[in-house]
Each structure stands twice: as structure tokens, then as C-alpha cells.
PDB file of N, CA and C in Angstrom:
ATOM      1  N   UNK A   1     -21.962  -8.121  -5.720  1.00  0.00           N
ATOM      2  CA  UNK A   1     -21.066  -7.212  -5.042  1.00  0.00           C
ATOM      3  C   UNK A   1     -20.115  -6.606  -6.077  1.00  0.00           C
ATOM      4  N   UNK A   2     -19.945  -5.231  -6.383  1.00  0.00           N
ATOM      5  CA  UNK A   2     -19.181  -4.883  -6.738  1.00  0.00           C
ATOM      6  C   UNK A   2     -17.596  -5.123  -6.719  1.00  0.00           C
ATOM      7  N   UNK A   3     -16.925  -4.768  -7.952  1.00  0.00           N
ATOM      8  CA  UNK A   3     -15.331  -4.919  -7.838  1.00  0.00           C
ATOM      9  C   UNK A   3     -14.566  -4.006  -6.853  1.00  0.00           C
ATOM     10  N   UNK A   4     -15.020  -3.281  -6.300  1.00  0.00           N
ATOM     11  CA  UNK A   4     -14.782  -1.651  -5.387  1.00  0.00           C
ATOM     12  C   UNK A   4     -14.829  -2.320  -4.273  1.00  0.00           C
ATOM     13  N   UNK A   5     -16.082  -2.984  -3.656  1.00  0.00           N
ATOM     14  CA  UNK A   5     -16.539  -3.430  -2.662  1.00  0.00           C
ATOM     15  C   UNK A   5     -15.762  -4.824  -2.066  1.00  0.00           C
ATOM     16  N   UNK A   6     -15.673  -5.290  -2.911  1.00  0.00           N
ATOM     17  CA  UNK A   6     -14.703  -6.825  -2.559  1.00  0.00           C
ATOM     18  C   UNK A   6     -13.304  -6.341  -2.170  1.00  0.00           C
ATOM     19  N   UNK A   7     -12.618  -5.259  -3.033  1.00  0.00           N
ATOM     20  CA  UNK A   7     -11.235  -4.963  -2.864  1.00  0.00           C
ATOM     21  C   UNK A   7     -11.098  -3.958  -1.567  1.00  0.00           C
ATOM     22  N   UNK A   8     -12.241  -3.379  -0.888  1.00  0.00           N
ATOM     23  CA  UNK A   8     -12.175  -2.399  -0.267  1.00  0.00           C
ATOM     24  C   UNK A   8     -11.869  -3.328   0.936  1.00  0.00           C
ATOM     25  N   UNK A   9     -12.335  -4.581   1.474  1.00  0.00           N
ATOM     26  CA  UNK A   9     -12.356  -4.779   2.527  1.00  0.00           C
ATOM     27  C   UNK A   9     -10.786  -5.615   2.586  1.00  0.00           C
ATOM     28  N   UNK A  10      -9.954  -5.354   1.498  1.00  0.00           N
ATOM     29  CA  UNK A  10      -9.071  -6.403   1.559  1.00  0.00           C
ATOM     30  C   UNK A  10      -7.324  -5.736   1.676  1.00  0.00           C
ATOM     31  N   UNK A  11      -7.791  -4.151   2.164  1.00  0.00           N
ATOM     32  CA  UNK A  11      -6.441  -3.378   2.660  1.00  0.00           C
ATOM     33  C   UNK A  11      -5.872  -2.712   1.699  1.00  0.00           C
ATOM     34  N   UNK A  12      -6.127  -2.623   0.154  1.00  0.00           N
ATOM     35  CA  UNK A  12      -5.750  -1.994  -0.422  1.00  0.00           C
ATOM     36  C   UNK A  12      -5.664  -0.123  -0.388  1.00  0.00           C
ATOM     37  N   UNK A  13      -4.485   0.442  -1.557  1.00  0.00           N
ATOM     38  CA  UNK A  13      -4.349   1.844  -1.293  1.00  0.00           C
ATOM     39  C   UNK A  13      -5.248   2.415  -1.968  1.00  0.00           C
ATOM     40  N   UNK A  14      -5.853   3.211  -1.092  1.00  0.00           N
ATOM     41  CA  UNK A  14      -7.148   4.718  -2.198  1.00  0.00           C
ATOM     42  C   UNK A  14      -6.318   6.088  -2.692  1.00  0.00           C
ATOM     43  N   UNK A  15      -4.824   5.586  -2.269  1.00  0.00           N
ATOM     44  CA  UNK A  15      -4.576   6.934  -2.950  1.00  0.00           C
ATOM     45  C   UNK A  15      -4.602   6.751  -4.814  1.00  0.00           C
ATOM     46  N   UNK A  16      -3.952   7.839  -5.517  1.00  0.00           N
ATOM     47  CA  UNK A  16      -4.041   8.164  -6.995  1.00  0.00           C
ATOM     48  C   UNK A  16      -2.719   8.340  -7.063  1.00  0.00           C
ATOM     49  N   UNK A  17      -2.462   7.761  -8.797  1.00  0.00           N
ATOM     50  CA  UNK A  17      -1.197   7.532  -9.440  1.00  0.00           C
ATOM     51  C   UNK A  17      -0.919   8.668 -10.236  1.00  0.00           C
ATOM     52  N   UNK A  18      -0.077   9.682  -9.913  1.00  0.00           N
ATOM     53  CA  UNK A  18      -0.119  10.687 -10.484  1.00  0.00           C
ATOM     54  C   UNK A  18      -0.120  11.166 -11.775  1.00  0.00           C
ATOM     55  N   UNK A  19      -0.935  12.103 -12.192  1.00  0.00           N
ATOM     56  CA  UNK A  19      -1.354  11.986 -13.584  1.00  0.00           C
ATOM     57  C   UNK A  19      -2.288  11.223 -14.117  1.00  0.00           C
ATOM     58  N   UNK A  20      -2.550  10.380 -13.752  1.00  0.00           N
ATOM     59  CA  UNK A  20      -3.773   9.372 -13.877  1.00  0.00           C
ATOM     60  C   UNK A  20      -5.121   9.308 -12.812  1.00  0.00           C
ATOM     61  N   UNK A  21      -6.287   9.172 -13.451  1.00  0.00           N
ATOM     62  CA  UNK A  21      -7.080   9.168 -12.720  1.00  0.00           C
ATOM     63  C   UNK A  21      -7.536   8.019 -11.693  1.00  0.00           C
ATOM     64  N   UNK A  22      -6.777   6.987 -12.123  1.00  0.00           N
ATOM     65  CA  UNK A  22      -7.044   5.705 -11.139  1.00  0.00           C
ATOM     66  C   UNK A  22      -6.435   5.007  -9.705  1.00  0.00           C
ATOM     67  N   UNK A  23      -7.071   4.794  -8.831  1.00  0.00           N
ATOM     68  CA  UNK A  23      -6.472   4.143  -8.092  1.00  0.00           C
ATOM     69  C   UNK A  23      -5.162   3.938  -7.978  1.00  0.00           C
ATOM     70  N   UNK A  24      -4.077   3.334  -7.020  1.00  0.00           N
ATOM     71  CA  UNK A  24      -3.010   3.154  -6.458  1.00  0.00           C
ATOM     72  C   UNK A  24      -3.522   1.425  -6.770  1.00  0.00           C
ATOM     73  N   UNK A  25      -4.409   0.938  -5.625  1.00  0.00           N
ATOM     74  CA  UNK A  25      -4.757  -0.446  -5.584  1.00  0.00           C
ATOM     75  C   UNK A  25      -3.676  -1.392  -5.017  1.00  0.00           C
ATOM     76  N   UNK A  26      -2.511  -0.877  -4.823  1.00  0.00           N
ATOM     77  CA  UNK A  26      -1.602  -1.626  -4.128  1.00  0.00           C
ATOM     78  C   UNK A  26      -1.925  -1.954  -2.405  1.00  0.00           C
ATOM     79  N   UNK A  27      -1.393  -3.121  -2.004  1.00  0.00           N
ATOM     80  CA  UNK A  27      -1.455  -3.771  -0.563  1.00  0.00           C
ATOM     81  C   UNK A  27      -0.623  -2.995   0.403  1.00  0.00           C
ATOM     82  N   UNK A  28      -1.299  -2.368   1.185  1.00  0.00           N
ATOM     83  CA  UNK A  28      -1.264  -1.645   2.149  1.00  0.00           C
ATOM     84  C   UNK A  28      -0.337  -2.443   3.273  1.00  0.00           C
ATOM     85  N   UNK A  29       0.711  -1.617   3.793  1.00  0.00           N
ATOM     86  CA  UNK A  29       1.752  -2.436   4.909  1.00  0.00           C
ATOM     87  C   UNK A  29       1.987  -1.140   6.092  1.00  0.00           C
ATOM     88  N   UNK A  30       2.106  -1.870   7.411  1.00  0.00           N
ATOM     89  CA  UNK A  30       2.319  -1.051   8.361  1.00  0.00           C
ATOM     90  C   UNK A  30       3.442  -0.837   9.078  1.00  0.00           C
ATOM     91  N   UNK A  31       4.335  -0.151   8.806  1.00  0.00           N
ATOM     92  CA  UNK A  31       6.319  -0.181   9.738  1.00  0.00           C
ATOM     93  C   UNK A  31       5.453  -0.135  11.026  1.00  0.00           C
ATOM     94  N   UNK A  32       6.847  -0.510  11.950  1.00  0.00           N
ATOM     95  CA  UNK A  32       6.943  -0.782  13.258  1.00  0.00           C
ATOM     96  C   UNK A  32       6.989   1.101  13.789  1.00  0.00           C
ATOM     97  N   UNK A  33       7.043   2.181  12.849  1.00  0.00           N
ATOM     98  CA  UNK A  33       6.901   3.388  13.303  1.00  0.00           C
ATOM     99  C   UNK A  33       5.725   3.844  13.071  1.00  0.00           C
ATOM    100  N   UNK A  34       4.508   3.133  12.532  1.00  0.00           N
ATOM    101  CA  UNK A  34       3.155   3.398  12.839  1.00  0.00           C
ATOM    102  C   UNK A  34       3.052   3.822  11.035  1.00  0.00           C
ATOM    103  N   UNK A  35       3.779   4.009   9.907  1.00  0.00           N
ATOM    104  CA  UNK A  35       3.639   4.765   8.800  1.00  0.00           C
ATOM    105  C   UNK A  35       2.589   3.941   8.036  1.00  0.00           C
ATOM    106  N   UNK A  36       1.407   4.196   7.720  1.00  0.00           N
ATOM    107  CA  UNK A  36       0.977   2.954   6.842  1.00  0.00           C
ATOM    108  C   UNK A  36       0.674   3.443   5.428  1.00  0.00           C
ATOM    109  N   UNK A  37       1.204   2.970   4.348  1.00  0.00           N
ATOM    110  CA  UNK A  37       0.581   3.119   2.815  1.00  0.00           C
ATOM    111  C   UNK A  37       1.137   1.678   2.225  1.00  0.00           C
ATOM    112  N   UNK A  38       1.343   1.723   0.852  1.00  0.00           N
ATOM    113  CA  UNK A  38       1.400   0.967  -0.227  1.00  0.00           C
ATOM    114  C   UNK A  38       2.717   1.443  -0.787  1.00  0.00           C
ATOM    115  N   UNK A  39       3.436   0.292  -1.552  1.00  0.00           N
ATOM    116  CA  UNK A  39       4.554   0.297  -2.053  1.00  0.00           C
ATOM    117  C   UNK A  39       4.091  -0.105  -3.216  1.00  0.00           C
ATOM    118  N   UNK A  40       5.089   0.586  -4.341  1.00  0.00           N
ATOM    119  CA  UNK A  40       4.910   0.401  -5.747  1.00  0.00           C
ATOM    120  C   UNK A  40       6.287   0.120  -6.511  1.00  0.00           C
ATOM    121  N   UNK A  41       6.275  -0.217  -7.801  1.00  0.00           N
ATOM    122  CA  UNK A  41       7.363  -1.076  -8.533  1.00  0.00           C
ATOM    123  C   UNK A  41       7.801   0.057  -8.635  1.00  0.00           C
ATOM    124  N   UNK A  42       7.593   1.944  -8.614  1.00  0.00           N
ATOM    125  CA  UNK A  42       8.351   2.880  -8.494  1.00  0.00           C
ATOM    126  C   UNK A  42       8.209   3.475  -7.462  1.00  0.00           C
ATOM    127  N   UNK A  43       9.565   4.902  -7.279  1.00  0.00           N
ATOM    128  CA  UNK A  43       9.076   5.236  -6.621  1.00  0.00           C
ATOM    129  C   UNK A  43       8.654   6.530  -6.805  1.00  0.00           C
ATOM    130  N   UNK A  44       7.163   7.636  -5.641  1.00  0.00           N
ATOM    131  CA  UNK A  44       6.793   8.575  -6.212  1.00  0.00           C
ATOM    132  C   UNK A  44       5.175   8.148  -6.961  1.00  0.00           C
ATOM    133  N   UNK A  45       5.115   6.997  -7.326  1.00  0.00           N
ATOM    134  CA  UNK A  45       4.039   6.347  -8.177  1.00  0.00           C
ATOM    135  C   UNK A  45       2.407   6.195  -7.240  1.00  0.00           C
ATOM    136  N   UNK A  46       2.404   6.552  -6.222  1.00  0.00           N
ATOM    137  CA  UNK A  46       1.080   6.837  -6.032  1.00  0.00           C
ATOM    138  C   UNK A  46       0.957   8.077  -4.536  1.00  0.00           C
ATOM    139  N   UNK A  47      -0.007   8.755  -4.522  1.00  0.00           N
ATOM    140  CA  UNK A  47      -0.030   9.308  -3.033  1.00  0.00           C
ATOM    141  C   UNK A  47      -0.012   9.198  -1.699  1.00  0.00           C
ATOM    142  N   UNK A  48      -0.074   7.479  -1.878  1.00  0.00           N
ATOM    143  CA  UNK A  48      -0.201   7.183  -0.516  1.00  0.00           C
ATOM    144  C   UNK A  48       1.083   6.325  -0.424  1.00  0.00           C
ATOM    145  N   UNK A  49       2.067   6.171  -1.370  1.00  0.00           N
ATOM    146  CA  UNK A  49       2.946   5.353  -1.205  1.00  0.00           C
ATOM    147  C   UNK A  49       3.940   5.411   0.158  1.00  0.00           C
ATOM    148  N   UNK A  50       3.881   4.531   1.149  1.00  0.00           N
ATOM    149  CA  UNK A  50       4.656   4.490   2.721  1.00  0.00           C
ATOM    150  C   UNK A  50       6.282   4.166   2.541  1.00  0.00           C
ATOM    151  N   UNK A  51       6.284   3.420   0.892  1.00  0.00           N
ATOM    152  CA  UNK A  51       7.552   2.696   0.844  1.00  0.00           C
ATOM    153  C   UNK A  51       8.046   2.599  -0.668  1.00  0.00           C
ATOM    154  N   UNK A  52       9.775   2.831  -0.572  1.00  0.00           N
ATOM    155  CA  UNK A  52      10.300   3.167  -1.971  1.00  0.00           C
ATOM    156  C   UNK A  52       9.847   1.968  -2.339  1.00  0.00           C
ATOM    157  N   UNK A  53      10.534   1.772  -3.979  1.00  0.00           N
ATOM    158  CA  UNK A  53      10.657   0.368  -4.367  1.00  0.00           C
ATOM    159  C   UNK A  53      11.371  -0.484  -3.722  1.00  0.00           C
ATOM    160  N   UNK A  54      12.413  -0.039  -3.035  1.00  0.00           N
ATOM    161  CA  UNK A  54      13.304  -1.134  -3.048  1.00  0.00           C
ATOM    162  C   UNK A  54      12.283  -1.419  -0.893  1.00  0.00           C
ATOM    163  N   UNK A  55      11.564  -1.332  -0.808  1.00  0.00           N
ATOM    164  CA  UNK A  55      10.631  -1.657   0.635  1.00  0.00           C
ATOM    165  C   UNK A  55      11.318  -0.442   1.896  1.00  0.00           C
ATOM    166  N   UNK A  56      11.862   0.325   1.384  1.00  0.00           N
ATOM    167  CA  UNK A  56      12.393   1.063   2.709  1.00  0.00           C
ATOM    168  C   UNK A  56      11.382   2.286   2.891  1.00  0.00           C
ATOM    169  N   UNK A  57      11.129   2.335   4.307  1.00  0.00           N
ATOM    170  CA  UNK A  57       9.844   3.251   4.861  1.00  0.00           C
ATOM    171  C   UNK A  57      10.391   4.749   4.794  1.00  0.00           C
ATOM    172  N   UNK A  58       9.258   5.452   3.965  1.00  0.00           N
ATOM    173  CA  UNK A  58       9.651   6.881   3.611  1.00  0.00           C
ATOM    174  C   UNK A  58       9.567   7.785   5.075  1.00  0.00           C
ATOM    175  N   UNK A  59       9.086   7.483   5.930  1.00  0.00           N
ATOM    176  CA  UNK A  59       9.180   8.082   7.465  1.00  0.00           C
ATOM    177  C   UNK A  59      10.252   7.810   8.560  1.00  0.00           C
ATOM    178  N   UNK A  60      10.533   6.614   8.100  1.00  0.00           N
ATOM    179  CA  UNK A  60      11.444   6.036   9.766  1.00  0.00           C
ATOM    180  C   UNK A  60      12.707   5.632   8.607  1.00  0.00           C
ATOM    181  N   UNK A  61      12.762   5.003   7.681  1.00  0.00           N
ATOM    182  CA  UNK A  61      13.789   4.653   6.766  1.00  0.00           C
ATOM    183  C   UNK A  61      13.978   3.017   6.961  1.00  0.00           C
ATOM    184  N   UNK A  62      13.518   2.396   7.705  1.00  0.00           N
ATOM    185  CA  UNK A  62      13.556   1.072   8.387  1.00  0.00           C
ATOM    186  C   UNK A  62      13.143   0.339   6.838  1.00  0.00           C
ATOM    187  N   UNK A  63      14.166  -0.775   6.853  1.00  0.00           N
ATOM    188  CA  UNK A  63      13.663  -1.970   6.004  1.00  0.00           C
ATOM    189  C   UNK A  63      13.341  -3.249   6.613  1.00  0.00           C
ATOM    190  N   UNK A  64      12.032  -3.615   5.817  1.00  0.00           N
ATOM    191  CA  UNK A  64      11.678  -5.077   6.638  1.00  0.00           C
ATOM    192  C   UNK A  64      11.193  -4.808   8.021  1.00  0.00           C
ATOM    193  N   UNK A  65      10.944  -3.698   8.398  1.00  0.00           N
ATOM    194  CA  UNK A  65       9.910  -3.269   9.032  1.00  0.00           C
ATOM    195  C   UNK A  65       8.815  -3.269   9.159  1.00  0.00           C
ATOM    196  N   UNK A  66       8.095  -3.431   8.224  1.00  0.00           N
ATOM    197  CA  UNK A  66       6.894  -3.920   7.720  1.00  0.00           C
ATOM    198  C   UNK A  66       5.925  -5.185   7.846  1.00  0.00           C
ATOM    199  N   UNK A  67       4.811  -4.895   8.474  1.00  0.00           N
ATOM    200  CA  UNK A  67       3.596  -6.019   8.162  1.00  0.00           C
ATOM    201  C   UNK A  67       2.727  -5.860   7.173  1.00  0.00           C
ATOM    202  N   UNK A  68       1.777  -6.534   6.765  1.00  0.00           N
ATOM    203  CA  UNK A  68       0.444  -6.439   6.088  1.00  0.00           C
ATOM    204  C   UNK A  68      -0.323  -5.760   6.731  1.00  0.00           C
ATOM    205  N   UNK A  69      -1.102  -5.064   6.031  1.00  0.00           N
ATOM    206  CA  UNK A  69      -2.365  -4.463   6.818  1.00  0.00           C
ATOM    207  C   UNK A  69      -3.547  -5.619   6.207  1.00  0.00           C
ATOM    208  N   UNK A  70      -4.318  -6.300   6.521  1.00  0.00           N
ATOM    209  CA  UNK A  70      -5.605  -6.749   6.730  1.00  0.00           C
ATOM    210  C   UNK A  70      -4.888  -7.936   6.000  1.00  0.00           C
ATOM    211  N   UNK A  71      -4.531  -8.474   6.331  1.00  0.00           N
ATOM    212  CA  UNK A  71      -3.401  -9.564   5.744  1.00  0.00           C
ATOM    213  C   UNK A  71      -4.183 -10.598   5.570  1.00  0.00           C
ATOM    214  N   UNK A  72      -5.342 -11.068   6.146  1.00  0.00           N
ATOM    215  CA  UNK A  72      -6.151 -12.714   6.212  1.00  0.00           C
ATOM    216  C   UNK A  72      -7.040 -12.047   5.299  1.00  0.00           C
ATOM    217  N   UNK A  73      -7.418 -10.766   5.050  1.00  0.00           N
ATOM    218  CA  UNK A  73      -8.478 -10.623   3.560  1.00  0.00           C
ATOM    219  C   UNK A  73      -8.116 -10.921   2.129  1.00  0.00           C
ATOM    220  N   UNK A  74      -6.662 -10.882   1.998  1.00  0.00           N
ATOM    221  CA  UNK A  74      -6.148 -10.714   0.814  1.00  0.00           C
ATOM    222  C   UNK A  74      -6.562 -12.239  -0.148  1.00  0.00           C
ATOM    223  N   UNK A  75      -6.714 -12.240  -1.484  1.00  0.00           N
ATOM    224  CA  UNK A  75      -6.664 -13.551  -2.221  1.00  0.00           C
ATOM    225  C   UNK A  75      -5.754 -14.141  -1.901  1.00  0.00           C
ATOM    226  N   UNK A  76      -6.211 -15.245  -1.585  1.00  0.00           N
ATOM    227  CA  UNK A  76      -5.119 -16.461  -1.519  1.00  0.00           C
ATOM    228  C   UNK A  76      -4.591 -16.428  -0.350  1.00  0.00           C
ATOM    229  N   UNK A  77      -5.086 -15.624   0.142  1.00  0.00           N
ATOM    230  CA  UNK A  77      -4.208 -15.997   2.211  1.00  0.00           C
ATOM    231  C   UNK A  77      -4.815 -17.037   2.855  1.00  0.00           C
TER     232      UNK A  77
END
């Protein structure tokens, strides 16, 4: 099984890090206002990012709002 294939089923982001051609790859989280992407150590740092650095939702503004998306796939859950 591919490295693509293992990570795909495990909630990660498909968006792109701007300027770069690769993946986001960050863990995908869902606010209680339906927003779902990936949060990154910046912010701005990928296309699909839902949440600044510091975890606050770029749609509703809510902190700690947030669940996992596919949360029992992830390593080590």
C-alpha cells in the first residue's frame, strides 16, 4: 500500500502550502459551525487551513470548538 493511500484514509489536509508544491498533510478538525480544514504552526500556511495557529476557527472565530475529523484512523489512537 502506498504512503498516499494509508494517509488518505486517516483525515488528513489535500490542500497545498503556498509556494510549494506539496501537500498541507496536516489533521483535519471540525468546529461546532460545520468549518472543516487543518491547522498549521502558521498562519496562511496551507489552502485548506480552517484554523489560525493559535486554534481559533477562521469562519465562526470559536476556540476549542473543535473535534477531529476521522479521529480512530489516526497513528496511535
Amino acid at each position: 500500500m502506498s504512503y498516499d493511500a494509508i494517509k488518505s484514509e486517516r483525515g488528513l489536509c489535500a490542500g497545498n502550502r503556498p509556494g510549494l508544491a506539496g501537500k498541507c498533510n496536516g489533521q483535519l478538525f471540525e468546529c461546532e459551525c460545520g468549518n472543516v480544514g487543518c491547522r498549521q504552526t502558521y498562519d496562511n500556511a496551507c489552502s485548506n487551513q480552517a484554523y489560525s495557529a493559535g486554534f481559533r476557527c477562521t469562519k465562526c472565530g470559536a476556540v476549542g470548538k473543535a473535534r477531529p475529523v476521522s479521529y480512530e484512523y489516526r497513528i496511535g489512537a
